[in-house]
C-alpha atoms as a PDB file:
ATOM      1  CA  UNK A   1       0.000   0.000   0.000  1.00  0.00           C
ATOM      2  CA  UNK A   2       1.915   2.862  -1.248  1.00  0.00           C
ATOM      3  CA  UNK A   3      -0.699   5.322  -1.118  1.00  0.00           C
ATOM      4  CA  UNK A   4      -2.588   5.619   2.135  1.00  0.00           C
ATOM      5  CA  UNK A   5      -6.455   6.171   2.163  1.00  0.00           C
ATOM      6  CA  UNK A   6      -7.042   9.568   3.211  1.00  0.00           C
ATOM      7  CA  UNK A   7      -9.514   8.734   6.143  1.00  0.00           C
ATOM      8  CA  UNK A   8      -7.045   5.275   7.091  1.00  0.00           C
ATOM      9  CA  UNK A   9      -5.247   5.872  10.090  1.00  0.00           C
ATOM     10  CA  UNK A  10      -2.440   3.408   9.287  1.00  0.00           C
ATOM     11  CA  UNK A  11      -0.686   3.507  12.455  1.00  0.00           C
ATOM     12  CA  UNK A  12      -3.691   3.295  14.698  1.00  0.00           C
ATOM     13  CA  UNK A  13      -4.887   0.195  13.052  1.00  0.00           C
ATOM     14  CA  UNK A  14      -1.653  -1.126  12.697  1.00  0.00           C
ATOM     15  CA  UNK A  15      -0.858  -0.386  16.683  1.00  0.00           C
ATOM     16  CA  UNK A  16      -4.466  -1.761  17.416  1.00  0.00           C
ATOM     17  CA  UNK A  17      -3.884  -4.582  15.433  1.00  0.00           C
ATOM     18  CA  UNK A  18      -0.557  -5.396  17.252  1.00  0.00           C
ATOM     19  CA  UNK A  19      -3.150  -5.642  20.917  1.00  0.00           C
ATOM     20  CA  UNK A  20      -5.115  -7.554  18.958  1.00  0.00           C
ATOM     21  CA  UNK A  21      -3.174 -11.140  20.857  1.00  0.00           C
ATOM     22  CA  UNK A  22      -6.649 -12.955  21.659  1.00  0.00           C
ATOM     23  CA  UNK A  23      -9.928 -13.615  20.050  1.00  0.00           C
ATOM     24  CA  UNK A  24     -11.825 -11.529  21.272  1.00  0.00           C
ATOM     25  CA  UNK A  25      -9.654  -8.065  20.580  1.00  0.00           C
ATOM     26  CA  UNK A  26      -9.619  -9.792  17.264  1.00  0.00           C
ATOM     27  CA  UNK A  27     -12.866  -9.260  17.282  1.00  0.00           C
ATOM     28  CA  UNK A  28     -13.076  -5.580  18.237  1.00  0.00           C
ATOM     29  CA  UNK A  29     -10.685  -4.481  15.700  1.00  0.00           C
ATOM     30  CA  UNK A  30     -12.545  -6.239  12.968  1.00  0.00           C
ATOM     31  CA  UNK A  31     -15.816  -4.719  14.123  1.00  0.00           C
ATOM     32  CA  UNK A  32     -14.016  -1.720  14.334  1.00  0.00           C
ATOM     33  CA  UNK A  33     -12.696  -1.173  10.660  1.00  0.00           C
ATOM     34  CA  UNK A  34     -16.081  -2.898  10.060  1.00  0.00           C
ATOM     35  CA  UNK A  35     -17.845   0.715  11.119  1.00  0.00           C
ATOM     36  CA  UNK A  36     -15.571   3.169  10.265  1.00  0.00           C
ATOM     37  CA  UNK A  37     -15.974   1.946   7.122  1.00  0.00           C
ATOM     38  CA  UNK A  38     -19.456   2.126   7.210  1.00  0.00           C
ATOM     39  CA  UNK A  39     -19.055   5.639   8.492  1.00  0.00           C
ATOM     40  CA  UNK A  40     -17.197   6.709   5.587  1.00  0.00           C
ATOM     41  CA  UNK A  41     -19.488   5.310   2.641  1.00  0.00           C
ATOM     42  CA  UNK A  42     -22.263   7.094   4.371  1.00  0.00           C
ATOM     43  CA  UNK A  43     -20.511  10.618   4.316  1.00  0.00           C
ATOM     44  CA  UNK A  44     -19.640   9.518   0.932  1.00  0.00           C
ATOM     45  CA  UNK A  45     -23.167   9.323  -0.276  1.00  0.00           C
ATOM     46  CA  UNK A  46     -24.403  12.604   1.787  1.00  0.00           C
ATOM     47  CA  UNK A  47     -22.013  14.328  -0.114  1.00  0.00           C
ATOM     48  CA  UNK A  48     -22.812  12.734  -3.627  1.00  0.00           C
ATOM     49  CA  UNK A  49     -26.449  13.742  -2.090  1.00  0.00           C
ATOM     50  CA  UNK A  50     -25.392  17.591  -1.389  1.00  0.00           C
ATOM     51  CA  UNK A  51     -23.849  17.395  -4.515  1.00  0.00           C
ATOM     52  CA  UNK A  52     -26.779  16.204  -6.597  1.00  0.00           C
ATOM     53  CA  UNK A  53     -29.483  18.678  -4.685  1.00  0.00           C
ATOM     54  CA  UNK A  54     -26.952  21.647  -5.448  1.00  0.00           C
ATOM     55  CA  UNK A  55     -26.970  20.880  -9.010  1.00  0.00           C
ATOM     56  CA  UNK A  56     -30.291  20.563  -9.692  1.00  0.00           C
ATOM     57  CA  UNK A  57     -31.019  23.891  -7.734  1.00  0.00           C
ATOM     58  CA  UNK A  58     -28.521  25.102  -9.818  1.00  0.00           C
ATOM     59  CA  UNK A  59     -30.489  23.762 -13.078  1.00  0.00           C
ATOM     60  CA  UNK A  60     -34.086  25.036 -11.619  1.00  0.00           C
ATOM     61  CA  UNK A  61     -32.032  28.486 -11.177  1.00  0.00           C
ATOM     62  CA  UNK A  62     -30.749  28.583 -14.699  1.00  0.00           C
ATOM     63  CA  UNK A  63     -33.819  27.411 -15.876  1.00  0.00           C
ATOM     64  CA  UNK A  64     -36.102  30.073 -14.595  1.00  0.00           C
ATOM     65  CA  UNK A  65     -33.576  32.824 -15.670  1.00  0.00           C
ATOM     66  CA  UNK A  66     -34.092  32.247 -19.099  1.00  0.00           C
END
C-alpha cells in the first residue's frame, strides 16, 4: 500500500492490530474497521447527495432565468 487512504489511520490500526493477541480483541478491531468503514461510505453518499441537490437547484435556477 503505497498510497494511504485519506480517512485510514495506518498507524492506529496497525498499533491496534498489534493488541489484537486474543480472540476476542480480534474481534473488536474487525468490528471496528467494520464501522468506520461504514461511516465513511455514508458521508460519501451525503455528499454525492449535497452534490446532486446543489446541481439541480442550480439547473431550476438557470432554468427560470431564461
Amino acid at each position: 500500500m503505497h498510497q494511504e487512504d485519506l480517512g485510514f489511520d495506518y498507524y492506529r490500526y496497525k498499533q491496534l492490530l498489534a493488541e489484537a493477541v486474543d480472540e476476542k480483541r480480534r474481534l473488536e478491531l474487525i468490528n471496528l474497521l467494520i464501522e468506520e468503514r461504514a461511516k465513511d461510505r455514508l458521508a460519501a453518499q451525503q455528499a454525492a447527495d449535497r452534490a446532486a441537490i446543489t446541481a439541480m437547484n442550480i439547473a431550476t435556477v438557470l432554468g427560470k432565468a431564461r
